[in-house]
PDB file of N, CA and C in Angstrom:
ATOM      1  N   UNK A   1      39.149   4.284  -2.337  1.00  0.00           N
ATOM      2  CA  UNK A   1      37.930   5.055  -2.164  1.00  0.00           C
ATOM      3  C   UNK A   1      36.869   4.639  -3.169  1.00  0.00           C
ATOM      4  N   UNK A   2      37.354   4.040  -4.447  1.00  0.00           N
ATOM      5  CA  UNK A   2      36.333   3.952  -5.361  1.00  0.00           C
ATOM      6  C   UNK A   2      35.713   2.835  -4.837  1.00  0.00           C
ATOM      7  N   UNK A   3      35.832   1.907  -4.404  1.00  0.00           N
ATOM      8  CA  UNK A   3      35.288   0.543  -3.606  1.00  0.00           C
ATOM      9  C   UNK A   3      34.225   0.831  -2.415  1.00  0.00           C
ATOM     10  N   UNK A   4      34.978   2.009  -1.824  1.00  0.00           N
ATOM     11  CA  UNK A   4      33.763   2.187  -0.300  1.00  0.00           C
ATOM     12  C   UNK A   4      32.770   3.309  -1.665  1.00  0.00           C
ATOM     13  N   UNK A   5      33.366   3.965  -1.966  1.00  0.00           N
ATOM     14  CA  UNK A   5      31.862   4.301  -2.894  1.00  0.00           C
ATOM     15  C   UNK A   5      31.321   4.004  -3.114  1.00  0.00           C
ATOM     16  N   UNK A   6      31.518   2.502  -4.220  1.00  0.00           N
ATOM     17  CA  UNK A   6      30.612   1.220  -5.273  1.00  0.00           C
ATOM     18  C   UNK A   6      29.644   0.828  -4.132  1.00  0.00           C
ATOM     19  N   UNK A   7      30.067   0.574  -2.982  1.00  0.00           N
ATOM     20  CA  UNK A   7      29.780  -0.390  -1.753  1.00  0.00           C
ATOM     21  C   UNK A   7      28.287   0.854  -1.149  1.00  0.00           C
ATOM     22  N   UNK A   8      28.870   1.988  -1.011  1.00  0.00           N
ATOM     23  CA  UNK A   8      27.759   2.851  -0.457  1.00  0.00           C
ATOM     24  C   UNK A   8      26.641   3.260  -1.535  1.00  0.00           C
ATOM     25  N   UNK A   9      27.257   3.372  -2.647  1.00  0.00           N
ATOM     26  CA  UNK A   9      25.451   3.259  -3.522  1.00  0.00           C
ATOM     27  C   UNK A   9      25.470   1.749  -3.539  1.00  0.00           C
ATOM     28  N   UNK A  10      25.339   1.228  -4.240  1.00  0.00           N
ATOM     29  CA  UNK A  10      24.991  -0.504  -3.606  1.00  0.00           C
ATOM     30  C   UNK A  10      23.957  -0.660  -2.551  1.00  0.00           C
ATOM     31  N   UNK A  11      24.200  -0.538  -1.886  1.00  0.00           N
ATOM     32  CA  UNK A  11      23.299  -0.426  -0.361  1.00  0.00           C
ATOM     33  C   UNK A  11      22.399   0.536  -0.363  1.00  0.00           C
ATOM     34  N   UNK A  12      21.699   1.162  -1.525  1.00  0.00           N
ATOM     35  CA  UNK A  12      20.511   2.238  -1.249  1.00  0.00           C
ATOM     36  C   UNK A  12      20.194   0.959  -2.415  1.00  0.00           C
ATOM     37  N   UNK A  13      18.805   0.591  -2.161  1.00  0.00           N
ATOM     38  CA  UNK A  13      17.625  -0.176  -3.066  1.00  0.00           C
ATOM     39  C   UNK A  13      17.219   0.722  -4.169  1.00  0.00           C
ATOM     40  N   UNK A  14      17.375   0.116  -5.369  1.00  0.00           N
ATOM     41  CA  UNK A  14      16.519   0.970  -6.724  1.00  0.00           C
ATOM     42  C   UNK A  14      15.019   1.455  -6.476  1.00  0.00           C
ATOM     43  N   UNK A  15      15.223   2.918  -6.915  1.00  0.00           N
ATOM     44  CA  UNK A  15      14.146   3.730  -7.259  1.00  0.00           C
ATOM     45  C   UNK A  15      13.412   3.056  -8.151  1.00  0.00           C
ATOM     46  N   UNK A  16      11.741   2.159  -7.301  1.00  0.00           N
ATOM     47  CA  UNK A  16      11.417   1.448  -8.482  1.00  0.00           C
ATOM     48  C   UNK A  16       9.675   2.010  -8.340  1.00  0.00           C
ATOM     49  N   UNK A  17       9.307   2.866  -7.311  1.00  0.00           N
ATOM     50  CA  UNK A  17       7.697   2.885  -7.014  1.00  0.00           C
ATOM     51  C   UNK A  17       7.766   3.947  -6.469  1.00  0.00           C
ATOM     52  N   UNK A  18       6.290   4.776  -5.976  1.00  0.00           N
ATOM     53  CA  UNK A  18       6.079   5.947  -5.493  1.00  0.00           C
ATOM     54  C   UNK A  18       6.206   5.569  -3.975  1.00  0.00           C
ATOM     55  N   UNK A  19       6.076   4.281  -3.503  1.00  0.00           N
ATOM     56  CA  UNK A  19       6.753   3.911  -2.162  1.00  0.00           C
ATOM     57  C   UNK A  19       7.927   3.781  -1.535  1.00  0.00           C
ATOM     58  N   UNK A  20       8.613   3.899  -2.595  1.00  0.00           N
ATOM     59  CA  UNK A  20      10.087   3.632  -2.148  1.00  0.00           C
ATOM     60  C   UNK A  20      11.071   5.105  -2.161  1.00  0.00           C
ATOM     61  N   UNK A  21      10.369   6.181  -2.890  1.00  0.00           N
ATOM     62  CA  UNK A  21      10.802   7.423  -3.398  1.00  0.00           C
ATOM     63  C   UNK A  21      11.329   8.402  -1.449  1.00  0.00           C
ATOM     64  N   UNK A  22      10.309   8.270  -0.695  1.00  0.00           N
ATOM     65  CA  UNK A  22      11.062   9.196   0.471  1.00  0.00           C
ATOM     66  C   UNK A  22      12.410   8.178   1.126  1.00  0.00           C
ATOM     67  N   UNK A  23      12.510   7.132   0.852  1.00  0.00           N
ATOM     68  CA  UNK A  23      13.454   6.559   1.301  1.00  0.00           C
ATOM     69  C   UNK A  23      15.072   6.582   0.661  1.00  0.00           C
ATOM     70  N   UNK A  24      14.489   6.206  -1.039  1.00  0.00           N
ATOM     71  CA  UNK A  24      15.356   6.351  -1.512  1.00  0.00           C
ATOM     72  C   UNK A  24      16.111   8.063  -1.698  1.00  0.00           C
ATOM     73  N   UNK A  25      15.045   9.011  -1.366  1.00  0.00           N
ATOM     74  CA  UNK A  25      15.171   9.917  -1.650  1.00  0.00           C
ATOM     75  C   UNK A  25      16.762  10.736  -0.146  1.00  0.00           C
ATOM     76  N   UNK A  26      16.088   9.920   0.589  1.00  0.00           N
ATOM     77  CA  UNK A  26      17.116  10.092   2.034  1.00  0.00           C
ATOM     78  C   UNK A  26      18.585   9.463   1.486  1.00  0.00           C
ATOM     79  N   UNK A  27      18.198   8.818   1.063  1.00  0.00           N
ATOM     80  CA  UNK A  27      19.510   7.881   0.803  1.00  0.00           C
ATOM     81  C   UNK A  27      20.383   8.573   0.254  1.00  0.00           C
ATOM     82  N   UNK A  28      20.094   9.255  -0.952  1.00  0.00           N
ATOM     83  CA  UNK A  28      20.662   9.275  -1.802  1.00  0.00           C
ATOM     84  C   UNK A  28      21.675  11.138  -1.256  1.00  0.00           C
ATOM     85  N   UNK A  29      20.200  11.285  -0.952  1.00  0.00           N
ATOM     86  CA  UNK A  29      20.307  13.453  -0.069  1.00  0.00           C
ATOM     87  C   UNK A  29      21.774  13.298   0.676  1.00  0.00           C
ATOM     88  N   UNK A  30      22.144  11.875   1.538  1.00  0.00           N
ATOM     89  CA  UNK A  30      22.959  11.729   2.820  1.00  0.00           C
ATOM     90  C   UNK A  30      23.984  11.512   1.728  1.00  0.00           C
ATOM     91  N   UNK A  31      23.866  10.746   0.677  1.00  0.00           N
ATOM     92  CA  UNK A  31      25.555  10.196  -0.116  1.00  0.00           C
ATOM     93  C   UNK A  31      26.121  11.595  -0.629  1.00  0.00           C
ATOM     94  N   UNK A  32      24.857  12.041  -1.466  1.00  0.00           N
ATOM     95  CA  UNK A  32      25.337  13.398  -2.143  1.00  0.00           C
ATOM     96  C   UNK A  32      26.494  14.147  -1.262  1.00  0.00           C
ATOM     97  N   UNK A  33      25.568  14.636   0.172  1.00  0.00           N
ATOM     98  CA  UNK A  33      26.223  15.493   1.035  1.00  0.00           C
ATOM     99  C   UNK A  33      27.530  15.139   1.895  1.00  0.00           C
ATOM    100  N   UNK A  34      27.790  13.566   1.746  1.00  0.00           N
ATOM    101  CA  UNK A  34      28.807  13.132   2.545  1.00  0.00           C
ATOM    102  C   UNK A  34      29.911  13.593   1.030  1.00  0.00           C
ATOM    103  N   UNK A  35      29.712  13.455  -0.363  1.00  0.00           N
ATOM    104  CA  UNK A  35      30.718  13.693  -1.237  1.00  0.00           C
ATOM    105  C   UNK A  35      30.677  15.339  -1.804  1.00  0.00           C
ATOM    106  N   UNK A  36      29.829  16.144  -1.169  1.00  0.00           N
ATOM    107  CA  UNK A  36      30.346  17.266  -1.408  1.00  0.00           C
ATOM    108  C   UNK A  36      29.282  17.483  -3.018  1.00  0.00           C
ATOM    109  N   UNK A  37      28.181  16.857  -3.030  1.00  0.00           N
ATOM    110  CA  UNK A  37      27.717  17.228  -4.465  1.00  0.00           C
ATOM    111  C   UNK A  37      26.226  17.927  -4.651  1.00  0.00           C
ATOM    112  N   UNK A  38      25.753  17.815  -2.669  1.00  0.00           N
ATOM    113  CA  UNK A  38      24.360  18.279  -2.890  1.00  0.00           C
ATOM    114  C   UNK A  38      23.991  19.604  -3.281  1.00  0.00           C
ATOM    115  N   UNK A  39      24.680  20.323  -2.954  1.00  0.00           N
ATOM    116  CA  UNK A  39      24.394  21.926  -4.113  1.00  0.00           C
ATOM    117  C   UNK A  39      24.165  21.843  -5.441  1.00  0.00           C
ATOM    118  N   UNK A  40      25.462  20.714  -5.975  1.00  0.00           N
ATOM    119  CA  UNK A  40      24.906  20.788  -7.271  1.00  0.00           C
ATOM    120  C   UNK A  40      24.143  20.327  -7.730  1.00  0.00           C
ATOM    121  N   UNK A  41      23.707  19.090  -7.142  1.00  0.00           N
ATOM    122  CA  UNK A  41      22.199  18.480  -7.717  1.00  0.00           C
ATOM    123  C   UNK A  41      20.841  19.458  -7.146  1.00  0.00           C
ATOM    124  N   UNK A  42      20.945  20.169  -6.322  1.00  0.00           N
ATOM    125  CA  UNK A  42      19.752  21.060  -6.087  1.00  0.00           C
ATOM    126  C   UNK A  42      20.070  22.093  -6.899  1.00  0.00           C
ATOM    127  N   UNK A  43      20.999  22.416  -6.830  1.00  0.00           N
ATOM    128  CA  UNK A  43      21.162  23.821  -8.233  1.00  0.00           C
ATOM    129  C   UNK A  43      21.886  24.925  -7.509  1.00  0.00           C
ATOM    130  N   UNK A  44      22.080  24.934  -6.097  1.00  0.00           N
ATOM    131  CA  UNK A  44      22.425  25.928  -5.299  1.00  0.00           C
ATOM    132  C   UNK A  44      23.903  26.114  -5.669  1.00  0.00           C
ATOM    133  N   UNK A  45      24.621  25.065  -6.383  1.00  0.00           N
ATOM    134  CA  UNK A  45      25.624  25.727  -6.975  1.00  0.00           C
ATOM    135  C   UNK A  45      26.055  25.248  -8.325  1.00  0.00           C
ATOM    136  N   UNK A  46      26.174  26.342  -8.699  1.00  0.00           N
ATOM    137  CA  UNK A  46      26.884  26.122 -10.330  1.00  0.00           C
ATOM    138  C   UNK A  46      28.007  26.654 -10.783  1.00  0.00           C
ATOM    139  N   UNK A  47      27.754  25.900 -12.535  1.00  0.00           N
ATOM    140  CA  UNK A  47      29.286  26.394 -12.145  1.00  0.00           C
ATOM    141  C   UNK A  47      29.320  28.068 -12.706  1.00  0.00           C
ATOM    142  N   UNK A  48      30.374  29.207 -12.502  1.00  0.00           N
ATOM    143  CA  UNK A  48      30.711  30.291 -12.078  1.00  0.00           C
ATOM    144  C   UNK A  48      30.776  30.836 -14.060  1.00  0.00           C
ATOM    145  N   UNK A  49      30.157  31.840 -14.168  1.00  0.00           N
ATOM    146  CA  UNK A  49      30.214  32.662 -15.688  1.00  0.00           C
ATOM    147  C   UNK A  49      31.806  33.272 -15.370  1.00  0.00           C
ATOM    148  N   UNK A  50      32.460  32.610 -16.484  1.00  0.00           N
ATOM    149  CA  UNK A  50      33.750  32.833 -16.963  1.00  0.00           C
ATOM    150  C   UNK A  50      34.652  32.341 -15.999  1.00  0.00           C
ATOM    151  N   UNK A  51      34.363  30.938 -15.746  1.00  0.00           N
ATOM    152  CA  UNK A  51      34.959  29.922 -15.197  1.00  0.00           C
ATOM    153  C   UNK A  51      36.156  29.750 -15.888  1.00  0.00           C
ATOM    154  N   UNK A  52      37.236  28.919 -15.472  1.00  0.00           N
ATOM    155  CA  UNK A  52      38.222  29.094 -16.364  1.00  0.00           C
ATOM    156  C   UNK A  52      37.969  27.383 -16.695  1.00  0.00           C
ATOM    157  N   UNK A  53      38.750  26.819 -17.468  1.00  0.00           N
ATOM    158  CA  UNK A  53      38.790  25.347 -17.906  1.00  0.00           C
ATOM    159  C   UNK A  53      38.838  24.497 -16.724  1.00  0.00           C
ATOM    160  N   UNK A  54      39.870  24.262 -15.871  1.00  0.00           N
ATOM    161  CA  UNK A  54      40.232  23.383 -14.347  1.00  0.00           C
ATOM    162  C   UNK A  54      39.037  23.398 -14.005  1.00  0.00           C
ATOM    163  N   UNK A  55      38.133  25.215 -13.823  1.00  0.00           N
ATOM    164  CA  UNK A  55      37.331  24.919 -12.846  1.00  0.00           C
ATOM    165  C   UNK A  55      36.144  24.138 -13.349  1.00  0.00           C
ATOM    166  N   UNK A  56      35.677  23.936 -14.994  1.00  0.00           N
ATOM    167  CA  UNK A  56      34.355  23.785 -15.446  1.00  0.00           C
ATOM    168  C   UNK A  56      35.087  22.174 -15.662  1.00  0.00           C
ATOM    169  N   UNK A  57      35.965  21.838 -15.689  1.00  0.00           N
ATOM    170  CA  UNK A  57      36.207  20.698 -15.600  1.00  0.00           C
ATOM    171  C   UNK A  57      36.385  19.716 -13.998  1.00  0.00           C
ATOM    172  N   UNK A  58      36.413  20.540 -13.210  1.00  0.00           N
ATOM    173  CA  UNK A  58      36.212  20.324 -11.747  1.00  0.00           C
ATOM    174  C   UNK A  58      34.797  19.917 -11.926  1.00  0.00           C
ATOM    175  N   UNK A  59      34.227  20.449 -12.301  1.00  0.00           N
ATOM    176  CA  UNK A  59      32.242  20.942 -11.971  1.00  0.00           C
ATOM    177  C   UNK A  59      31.996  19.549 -12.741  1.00  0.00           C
ATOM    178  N   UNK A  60      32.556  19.727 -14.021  1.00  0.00           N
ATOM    179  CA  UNK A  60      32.047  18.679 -14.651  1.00  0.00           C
ATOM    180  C   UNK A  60      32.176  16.929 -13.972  1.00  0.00           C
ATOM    181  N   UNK A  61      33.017  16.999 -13.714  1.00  0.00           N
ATOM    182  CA  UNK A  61      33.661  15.504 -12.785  1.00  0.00           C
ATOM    183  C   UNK A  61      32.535  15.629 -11.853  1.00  0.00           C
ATOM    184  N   UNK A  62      32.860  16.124 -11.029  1.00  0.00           N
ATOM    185  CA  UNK A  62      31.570  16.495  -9.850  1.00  0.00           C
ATOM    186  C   UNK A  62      29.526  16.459 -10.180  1.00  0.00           C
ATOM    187  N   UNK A  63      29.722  16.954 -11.454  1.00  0.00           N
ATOM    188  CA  UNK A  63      28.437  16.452 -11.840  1.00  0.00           C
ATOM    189  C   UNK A  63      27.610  15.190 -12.512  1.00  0.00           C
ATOM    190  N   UNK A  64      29.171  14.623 -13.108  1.00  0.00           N
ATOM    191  CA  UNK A  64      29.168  13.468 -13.615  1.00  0.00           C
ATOM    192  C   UNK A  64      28.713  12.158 -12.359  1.00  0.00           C
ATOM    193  N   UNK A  65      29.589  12.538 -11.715  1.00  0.00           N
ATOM    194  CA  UNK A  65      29.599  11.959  -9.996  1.00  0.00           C
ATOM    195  C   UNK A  65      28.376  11.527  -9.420  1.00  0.00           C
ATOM    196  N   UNK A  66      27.539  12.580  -9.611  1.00  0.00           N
ATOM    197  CA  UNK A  66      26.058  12.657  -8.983  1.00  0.00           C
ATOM    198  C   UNK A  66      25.088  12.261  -9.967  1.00  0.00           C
ATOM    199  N   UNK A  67      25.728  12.390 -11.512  1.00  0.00           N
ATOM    200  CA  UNK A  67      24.335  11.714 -12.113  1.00  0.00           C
ATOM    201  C   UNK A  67      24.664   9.866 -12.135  1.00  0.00           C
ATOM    202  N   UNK A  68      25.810   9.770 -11.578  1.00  0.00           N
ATOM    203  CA  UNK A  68      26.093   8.098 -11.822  1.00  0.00           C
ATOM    204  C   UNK A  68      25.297   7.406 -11.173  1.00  0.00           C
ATOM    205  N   UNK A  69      25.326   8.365  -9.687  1.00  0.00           N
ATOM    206  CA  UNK A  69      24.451   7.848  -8.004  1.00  0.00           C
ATOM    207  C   UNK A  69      22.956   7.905  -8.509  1.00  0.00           C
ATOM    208  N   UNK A  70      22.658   9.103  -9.335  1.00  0.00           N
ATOM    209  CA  UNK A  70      21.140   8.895  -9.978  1.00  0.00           C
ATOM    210  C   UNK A  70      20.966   7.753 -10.480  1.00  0.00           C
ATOM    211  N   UNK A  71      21.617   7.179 -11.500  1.00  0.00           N
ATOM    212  CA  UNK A  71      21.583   6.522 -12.383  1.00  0.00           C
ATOM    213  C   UNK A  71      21.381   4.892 -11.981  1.00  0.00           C
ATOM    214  N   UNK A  72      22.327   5.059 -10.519  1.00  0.00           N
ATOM    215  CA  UNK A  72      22.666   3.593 -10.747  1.00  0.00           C
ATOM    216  C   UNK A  72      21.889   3.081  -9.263  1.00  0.00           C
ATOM    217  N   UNK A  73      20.815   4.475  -9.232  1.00  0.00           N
ATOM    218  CA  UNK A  73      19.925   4.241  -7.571  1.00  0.00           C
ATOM    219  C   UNK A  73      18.376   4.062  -8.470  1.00  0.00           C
ATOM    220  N   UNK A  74      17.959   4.441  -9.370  1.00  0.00           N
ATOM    221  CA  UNK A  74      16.748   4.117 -10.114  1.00  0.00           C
ATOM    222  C   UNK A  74      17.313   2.857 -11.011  1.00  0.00           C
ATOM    223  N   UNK A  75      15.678   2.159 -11.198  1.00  0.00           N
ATOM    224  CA  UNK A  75      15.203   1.456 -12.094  1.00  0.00           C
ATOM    225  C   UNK A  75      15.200   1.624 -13.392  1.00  0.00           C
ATOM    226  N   UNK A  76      15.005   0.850 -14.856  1.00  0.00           N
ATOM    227  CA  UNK A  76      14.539   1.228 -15.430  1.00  0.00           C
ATOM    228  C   UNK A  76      13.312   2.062 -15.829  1.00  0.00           C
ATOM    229  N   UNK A  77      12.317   1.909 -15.532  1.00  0.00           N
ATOM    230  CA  UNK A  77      11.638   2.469 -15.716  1.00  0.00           C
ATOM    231  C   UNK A  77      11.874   3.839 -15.093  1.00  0.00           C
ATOM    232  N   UNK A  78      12.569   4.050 -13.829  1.00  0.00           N
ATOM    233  CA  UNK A  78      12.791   5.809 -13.568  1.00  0.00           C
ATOM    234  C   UNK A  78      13.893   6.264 -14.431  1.00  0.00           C
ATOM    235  N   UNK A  79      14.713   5.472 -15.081  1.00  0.00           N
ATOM    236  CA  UNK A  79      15.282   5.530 -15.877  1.00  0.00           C
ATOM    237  C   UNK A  79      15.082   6.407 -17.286  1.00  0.00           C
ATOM    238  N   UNK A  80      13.944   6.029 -17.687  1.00  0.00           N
ATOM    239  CA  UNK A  80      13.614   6.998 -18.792  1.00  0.00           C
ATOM    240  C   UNK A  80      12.715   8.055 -18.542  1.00  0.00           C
ATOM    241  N   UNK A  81      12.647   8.267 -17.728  1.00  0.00           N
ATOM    242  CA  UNK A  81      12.157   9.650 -17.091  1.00  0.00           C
ATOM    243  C   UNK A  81      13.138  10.820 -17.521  1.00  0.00           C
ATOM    244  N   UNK A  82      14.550   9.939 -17.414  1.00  0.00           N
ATOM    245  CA  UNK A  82      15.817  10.928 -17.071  1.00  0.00           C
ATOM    246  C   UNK A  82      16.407  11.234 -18.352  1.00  0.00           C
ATOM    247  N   UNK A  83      15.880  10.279 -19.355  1.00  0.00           N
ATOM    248  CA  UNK A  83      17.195  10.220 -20.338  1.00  0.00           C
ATOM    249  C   UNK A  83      17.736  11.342 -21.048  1.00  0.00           C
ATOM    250  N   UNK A  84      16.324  12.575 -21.231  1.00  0.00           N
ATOM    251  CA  UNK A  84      16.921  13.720 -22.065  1.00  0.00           C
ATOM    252  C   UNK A  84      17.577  14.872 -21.498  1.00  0.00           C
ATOM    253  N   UNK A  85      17.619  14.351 -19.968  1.00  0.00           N
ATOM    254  CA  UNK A  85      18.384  14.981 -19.035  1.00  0.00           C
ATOM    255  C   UNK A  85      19.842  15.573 -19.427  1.00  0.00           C
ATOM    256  N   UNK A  86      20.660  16.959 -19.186  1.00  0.00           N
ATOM    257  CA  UNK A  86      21.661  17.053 -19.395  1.00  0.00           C
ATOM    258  C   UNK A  86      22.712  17.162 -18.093  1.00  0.00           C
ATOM    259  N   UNK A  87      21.902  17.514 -16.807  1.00  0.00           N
ATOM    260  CA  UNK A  87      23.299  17.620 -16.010  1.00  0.00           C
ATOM    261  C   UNK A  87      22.575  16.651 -14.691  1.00  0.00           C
ATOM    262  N   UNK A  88      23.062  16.779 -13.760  1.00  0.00           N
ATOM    263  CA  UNK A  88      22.721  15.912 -12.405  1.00  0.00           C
ATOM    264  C   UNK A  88      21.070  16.941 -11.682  1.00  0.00           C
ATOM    265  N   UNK A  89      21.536  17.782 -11.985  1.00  0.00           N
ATOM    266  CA  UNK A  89      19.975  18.737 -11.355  1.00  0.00           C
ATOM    267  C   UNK A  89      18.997  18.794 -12.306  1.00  0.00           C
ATOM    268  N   UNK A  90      19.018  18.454 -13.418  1.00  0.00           N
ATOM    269  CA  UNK A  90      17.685  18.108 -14.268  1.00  0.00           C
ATOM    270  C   UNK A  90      16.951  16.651 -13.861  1.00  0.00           C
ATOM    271  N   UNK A  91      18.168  15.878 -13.308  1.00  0.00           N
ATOM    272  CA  UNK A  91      17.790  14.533 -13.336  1.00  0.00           C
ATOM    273  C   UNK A  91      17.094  14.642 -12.048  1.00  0.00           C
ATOM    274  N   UNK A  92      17.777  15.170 -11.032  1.00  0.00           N
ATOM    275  CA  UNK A  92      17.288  14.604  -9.615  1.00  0.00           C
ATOM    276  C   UNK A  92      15.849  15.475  -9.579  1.00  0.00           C
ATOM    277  N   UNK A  93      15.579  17.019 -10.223  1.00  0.00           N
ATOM    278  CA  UNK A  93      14.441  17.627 -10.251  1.00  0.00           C
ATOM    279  C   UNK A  93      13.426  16.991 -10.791  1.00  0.00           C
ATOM    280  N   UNK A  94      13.632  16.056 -11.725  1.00  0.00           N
ATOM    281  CA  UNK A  94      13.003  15.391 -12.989  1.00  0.00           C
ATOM    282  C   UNK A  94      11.916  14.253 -11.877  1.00  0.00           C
ATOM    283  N   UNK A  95      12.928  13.432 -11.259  1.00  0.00           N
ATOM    284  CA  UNK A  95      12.456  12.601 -10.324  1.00  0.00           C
ATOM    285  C   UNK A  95      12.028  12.514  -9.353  1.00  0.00           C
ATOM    286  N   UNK A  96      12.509  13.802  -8.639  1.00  0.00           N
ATOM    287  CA  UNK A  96      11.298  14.397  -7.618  1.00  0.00           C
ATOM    288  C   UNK A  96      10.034  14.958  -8.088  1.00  0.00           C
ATOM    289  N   UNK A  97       9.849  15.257  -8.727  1.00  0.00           N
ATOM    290  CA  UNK A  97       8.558  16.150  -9.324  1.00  0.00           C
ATOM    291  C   UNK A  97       7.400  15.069  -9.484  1.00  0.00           C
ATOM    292  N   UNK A  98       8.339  13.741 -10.358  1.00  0.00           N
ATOM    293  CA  UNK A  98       7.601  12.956 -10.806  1.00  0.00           C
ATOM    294  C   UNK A  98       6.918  11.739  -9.286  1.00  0.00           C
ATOM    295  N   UNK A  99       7.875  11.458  -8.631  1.00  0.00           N
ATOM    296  CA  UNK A  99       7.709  10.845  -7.674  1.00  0.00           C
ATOM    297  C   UNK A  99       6.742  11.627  -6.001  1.00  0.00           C
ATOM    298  N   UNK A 100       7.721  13.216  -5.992  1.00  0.00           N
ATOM    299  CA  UNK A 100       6.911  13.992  -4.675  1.00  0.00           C
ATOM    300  C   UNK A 100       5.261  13.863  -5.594  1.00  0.00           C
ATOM    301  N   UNK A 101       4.752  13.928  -6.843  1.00  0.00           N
ATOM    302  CA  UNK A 101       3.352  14.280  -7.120  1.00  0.00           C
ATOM    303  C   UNK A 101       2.890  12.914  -6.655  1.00  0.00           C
ATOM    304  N   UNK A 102       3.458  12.150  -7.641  1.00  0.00           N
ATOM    305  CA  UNK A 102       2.563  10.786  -7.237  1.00  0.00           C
ATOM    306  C   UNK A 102       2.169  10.483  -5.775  1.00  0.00           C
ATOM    307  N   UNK A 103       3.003  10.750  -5.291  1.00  0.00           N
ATOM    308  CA  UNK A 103       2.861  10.340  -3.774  1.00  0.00           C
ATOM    309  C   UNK A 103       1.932  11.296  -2.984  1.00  0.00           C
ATOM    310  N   UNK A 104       1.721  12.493  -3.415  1.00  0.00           N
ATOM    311  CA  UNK A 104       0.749  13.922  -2.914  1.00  0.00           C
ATOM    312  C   UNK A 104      -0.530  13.176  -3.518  1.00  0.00           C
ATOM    313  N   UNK A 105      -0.513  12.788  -4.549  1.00  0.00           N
ATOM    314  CA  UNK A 105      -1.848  12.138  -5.340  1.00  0.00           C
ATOM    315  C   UNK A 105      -2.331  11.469  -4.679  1.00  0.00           C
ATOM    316  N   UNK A 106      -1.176  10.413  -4.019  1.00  0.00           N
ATOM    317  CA  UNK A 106      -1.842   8.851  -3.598  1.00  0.00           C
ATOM    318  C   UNK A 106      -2.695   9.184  -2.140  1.00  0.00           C
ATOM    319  N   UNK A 107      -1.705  10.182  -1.118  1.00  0.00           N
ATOM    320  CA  UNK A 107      -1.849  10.955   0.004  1.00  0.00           C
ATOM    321  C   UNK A 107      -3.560  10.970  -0.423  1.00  0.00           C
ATOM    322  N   UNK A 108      -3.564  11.823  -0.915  1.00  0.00           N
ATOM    323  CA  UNK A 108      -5.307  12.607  -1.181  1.00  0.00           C
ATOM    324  C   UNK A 108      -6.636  11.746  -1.309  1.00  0.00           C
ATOM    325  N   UNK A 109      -5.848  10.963  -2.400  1.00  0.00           N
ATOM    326  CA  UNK A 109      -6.937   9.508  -2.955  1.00  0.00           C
ATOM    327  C   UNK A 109      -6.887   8.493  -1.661  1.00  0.00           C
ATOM    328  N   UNK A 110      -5.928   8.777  -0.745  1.00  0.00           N
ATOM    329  CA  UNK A 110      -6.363   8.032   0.591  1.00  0.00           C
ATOM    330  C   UNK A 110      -7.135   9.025   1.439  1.00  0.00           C
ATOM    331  N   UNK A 111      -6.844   9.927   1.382  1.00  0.00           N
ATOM    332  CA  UNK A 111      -7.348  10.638   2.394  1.00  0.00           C
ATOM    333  C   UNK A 111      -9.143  10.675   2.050  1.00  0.00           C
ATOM    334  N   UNK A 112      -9.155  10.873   0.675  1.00  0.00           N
ATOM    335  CA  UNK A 112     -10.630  10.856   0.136  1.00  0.00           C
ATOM    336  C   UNK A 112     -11.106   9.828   0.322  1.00  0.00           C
ATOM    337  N   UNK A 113     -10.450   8.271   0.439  1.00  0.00           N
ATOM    338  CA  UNK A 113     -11.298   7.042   0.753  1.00  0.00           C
ATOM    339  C   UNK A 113     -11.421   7.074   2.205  1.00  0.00           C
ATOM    340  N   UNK A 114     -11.032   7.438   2.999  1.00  0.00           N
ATOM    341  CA  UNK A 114     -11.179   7.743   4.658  1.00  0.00           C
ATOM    342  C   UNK A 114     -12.704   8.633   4.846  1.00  0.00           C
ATOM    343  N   UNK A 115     -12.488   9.641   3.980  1.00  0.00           N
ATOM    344  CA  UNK A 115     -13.885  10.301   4.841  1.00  0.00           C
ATOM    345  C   UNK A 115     -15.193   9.604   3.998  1.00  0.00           C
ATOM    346  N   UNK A 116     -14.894   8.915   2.819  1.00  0.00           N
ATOM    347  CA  UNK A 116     -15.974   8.377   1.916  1.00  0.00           C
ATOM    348  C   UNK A 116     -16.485   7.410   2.975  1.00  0.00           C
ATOM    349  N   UNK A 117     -15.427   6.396   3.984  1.00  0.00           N
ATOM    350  CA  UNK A 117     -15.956   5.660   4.501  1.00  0.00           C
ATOM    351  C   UNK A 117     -16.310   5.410   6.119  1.00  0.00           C
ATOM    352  N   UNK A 118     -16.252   6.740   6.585  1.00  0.00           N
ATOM    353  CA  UNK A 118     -16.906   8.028   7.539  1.00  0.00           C
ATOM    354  C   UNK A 118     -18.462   8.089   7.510  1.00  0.00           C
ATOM    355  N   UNK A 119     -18.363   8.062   6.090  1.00  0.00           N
ATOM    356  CA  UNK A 119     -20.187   8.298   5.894  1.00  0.00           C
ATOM    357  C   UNK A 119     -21.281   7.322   6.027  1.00  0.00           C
TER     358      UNK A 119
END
């Protein structure tokens, strides 16, 4: 299993531009959810107040899991976006925020050169 894993991130292209972000962003949404980790990178699940050890060590493996797929699906440069990051949902929030704006920005600054050249 660890091989068809390596093999399935492999095959999503590095997070390297505000163009590549809804793609990579699919990519990555579909791996999460095929391994059982997209709750925790959205936050919808955590781990449980007065968890016992197995289980926060379950969580932990599992979160480790998802920041690797972060890790090893960006660039450097998205790279240090992440670094003071502590779990897999700081990271993936970190990089959407940074990437959904840019791209709302770029949206607008096109949309504003369209009607500029309307006139």
């Amino acid at each position: 299993m660890a091989s068809k894993y390596r093999d399935e991130i492999e095959q999503i292209d590095k997070l390297k531009s505000v163009e590549d972000f809804p793609l990579w962003k699919f990519q990555v949404d579909i791996v999460f959810k095929s391994y059982g980790l997209y709750n925790i990178v959205t936050g919808n699940e955590v781990l449980p107040a007065g968890a016992n050890d197995t289980e926060k060590t379950e969580f932990e493996r599992r979160d480790a899991k998802a920041q690797k797929i972060i890790i090893t699906t960006v660039d450097k440069k998205s790279l240090t976006h992440i670094l003071s990051c502590n779990n897999s949902r700081e990271m993936y929030a970190k990089i959407c925020s940074i990437y959904e704006r840019d791209s709302e920005d770029r949206k607008c600054t096109f949309l504003q050169d369209i009607e500029l050249q309307q006139f």
